[in-house]
N, C-alpha and C. Protein backbone atom coordinates (compact mmCIF):
# COMPACT_ATOMS: atom_id res chain seq x y z
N UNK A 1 -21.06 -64.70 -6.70
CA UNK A 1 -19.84 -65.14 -6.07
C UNK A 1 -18.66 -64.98 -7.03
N UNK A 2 -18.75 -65.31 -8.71
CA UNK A 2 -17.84 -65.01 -9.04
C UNK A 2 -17.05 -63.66 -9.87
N UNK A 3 -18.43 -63.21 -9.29
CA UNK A 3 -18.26 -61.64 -10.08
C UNK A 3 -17.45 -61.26 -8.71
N UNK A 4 -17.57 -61.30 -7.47
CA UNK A 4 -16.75 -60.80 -6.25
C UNK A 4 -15.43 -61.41 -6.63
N UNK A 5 -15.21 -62.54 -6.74
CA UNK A 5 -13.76 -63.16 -7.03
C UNK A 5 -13.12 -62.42 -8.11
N UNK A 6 -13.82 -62.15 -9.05
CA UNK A 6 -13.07 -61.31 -10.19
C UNK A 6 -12.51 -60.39 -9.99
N UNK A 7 -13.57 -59.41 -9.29
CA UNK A 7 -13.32 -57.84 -8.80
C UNK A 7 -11.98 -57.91 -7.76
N UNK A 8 -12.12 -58.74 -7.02
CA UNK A 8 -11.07 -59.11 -6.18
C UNK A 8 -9.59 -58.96 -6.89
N UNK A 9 -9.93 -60.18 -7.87
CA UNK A 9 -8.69 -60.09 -8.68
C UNK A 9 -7.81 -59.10 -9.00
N UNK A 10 -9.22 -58.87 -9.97
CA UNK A 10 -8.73 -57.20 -10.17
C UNK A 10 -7.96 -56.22 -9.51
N UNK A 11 -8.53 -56.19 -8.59
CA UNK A 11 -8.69 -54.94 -7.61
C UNK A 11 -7.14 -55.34 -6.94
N UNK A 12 -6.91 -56.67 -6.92
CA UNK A 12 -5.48 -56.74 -6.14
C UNK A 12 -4.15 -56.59 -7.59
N UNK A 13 -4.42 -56.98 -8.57
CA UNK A 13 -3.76 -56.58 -9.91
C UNK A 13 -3.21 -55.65 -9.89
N UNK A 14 -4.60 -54.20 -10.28
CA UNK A 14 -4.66 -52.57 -10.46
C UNK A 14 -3.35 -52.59 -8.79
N UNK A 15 -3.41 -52.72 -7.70
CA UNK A 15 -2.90 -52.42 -6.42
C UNK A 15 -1.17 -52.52 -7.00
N UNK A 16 -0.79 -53.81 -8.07
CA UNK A 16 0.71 -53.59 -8.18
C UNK A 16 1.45 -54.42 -7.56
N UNK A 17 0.52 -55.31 -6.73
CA UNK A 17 1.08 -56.56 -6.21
C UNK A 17 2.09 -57.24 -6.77
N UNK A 18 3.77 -57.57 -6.26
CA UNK A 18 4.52 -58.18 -6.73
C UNK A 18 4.33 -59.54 -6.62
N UNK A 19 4.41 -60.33 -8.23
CA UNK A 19 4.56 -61.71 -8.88
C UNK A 19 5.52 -62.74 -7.94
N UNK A 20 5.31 -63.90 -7.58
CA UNK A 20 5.34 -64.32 -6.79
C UNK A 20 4.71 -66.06 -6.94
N UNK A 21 5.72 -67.23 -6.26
CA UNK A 21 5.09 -68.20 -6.53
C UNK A 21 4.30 -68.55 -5.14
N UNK A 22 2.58 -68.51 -5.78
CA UNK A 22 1.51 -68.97 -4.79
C UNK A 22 0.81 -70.17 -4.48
N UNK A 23 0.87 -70.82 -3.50
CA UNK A 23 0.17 -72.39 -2.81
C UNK A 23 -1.47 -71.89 -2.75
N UNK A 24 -2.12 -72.58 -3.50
CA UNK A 24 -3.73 -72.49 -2.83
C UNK A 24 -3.96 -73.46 -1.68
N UNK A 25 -4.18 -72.63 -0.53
CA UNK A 25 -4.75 -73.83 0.09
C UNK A 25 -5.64 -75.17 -0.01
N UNK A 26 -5.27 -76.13 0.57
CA UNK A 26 -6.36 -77.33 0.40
C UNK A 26 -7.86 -77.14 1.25
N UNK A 27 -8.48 -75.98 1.43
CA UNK A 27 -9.78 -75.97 1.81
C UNK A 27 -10.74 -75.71 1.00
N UNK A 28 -11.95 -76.42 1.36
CA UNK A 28 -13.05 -76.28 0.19
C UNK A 28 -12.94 -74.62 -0.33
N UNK A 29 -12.49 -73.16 -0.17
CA UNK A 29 -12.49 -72.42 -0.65
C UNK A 29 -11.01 -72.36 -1.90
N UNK A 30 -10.09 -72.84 -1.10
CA UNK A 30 -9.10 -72.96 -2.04
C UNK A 30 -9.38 -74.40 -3.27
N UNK A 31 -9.62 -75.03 -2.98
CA UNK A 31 -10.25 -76.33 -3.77
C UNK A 31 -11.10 -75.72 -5.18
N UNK A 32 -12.31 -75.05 -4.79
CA UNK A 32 -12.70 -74.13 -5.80
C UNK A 32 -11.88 -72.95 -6.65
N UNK A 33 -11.15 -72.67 -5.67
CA UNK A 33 -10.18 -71.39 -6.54
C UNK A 33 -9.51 -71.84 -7.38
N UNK A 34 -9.02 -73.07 -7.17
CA UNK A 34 -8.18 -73.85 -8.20
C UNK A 34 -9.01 -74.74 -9.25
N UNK A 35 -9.88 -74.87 -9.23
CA UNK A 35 -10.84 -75.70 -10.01
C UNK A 35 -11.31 -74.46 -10.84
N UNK A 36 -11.47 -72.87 -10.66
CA UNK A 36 -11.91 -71.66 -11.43
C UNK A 36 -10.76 -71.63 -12.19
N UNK A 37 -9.29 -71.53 -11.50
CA UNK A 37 -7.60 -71.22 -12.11
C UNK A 37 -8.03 -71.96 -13.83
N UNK A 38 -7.73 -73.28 -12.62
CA UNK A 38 -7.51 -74.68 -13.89
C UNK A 38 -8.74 -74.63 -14.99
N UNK A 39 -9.90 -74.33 -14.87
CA UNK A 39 -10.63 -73.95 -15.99
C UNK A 39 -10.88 -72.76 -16.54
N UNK A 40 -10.60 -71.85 -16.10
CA UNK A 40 -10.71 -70.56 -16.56
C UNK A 40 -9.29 -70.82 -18.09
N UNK A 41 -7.94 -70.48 -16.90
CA UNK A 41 -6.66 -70.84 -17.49
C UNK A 41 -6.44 -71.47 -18.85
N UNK A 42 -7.35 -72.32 -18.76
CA UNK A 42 -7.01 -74.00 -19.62
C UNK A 42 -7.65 -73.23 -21.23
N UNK A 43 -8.78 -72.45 -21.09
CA UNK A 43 -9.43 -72.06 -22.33
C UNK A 43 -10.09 -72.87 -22.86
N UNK A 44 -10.40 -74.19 -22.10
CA UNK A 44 -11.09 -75.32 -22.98
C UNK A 44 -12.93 -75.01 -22.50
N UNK A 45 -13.59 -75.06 -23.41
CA UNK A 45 -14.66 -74.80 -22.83
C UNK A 45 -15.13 -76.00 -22.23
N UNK A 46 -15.11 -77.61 -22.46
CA UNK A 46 -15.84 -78.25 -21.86
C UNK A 46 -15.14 -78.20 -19.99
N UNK A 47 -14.00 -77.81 -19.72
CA UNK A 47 -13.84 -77.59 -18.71
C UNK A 47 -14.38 -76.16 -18.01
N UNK A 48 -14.78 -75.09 -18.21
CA UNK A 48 -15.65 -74.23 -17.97
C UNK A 48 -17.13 -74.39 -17.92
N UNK A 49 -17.52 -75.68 -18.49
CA UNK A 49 -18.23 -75.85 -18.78
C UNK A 49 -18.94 -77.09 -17.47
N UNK A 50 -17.73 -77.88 -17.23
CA UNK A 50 -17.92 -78.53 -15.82
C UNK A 50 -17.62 -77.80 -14.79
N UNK A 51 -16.62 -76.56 -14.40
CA UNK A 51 -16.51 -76.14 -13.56
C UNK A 51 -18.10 -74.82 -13.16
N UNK A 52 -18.81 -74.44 -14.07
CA UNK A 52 -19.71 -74.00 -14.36
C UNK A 52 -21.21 -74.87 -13.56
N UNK A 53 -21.08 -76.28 -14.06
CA UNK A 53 -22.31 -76.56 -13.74
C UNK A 53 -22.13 -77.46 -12.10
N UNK A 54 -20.82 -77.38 -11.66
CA UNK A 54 -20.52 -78.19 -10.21
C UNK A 54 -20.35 -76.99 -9.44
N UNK A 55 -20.10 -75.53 -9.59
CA UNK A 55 -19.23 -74.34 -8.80
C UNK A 55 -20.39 -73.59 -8.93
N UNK A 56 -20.75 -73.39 -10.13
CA UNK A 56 -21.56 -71.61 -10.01
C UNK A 56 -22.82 -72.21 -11.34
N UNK A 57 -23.62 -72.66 -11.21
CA UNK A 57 -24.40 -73.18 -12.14
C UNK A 57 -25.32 -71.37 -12.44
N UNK A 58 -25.45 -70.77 -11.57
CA UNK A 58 -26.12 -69.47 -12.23
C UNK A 58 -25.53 -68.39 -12.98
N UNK A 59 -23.98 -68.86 -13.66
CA UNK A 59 -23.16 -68.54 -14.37
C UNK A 59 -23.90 -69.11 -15.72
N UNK A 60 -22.60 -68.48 -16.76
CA UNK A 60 -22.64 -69.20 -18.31
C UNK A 60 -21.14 -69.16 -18.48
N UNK A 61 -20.43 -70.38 -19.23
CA UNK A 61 -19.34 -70.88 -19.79
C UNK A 61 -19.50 -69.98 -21.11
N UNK A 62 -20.45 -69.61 -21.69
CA UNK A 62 -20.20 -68.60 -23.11
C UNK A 62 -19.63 -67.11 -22.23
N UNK A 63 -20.16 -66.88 -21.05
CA UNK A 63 -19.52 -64.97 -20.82
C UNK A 63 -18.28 -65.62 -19.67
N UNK A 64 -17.98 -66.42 -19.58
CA UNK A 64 -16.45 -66.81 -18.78
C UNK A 64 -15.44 -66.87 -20.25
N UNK A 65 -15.41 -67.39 -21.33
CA UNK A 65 -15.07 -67.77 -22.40
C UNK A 65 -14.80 -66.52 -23.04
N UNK A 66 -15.65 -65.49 -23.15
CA UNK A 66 -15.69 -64.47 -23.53
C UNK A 66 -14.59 -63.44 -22.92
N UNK A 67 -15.01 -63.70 -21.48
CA UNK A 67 -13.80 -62.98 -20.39
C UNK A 67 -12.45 -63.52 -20.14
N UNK A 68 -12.16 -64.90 -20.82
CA UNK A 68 -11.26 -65.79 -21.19
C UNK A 68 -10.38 -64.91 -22.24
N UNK A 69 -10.87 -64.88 -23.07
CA UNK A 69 -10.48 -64.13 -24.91
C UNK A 69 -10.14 -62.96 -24.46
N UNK A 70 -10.64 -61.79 -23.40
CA UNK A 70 -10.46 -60.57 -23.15
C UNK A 70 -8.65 -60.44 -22.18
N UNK A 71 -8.53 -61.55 -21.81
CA UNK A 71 -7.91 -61.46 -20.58
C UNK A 71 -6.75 -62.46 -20.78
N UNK A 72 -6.92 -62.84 -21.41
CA UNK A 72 -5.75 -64.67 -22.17
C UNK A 72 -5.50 -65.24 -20.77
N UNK A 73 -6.39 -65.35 -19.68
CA UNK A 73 -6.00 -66.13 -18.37
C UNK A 73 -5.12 -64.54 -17.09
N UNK A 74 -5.17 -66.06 -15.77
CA UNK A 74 -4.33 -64.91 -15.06
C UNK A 74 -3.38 -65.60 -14.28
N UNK A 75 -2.94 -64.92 -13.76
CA UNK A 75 -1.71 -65.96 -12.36
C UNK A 75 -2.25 -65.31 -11.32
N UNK A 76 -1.42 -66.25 -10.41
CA UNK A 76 -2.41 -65.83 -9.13
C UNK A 76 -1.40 -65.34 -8.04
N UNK A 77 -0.76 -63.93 -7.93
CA UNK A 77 0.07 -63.14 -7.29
C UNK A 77 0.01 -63.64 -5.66
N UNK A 78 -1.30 -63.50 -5.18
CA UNK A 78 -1.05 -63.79 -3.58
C UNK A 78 -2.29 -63.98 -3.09
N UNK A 79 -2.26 -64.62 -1.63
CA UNK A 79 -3.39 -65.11 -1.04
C UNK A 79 -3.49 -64.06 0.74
N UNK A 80 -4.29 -63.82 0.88
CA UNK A 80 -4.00 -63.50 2.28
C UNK A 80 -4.76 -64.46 3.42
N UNK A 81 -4.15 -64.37 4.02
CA UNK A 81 -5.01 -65.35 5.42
C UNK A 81 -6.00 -64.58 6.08
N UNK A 82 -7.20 -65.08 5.92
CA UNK A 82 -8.58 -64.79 6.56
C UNK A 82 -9.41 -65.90 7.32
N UNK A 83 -10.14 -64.97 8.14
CA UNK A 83 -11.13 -65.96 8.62
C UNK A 83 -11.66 -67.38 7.85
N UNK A 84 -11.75 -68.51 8.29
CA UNK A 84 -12.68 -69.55 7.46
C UNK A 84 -13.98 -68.81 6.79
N UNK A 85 -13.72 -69.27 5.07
CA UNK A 85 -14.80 -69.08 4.55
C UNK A 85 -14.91 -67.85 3.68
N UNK A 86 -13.30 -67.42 3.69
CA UNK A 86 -13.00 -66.30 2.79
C UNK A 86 -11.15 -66.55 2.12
N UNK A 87 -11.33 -66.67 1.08
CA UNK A 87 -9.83 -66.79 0.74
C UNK A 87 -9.64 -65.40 -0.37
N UNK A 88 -9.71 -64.29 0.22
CA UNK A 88 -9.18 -63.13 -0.99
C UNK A 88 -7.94 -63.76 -1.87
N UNK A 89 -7.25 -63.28 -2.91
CA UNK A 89 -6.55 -63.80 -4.10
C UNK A 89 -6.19 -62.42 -4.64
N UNK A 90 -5.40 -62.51 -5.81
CA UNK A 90 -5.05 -61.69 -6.30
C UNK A 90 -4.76 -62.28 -7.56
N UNK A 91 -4.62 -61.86 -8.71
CA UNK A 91 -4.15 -62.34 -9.98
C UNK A 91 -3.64 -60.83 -11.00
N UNK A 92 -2.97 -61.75 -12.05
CA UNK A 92 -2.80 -60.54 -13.12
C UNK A 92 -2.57 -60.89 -14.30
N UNK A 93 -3.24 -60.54 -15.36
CA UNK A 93 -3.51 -61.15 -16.60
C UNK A 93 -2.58 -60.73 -17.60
């Protein structure tokens, strides 16, 4: 799941998407997106480290941390409206 969110990222980044101030929605998909933002972002590991073992426990906080250092964080350019149960994103580091 969060290797798709990444690629996502990515993939809307590389596209050239203009910067922009973005609302995450308040649904359990946006709830998580912002709980990845706020710990990814933050660089602190014990917060990667909770968002890790409540979100994606078949992850590791050492290769998010790692991809942390590669990337110094991202912003989050835009959201598009989809069906329940998909919130595509965009970011750029």
């Amino acid at each position: 799941m969060l290797r798709k969110l990444l690629l996502s990222l990515l993939l809307w980044a590389c596209a050239g998407v203009a910067f922009g101030q973005v609302t995450i929605p308040d649904t359990p998909a946006g709830r998580v997106l912002t709980a990845w933002f706020d710990a990814f972002n933050s660089g602190d590991r014990a917060k990667l480290d909770a968002y890790v073992k409540t979100y994606d426990p078949k992850n590791d906080a050492d290769g998010l941390m790692g991809f942390r250092g590669q990337t110094g964080g991202f912003d989050l350019l835009a959201i598009e409206k989809r069906p329940v149960r998909r919130l595509p994103s965009a970011a750029w580091s």
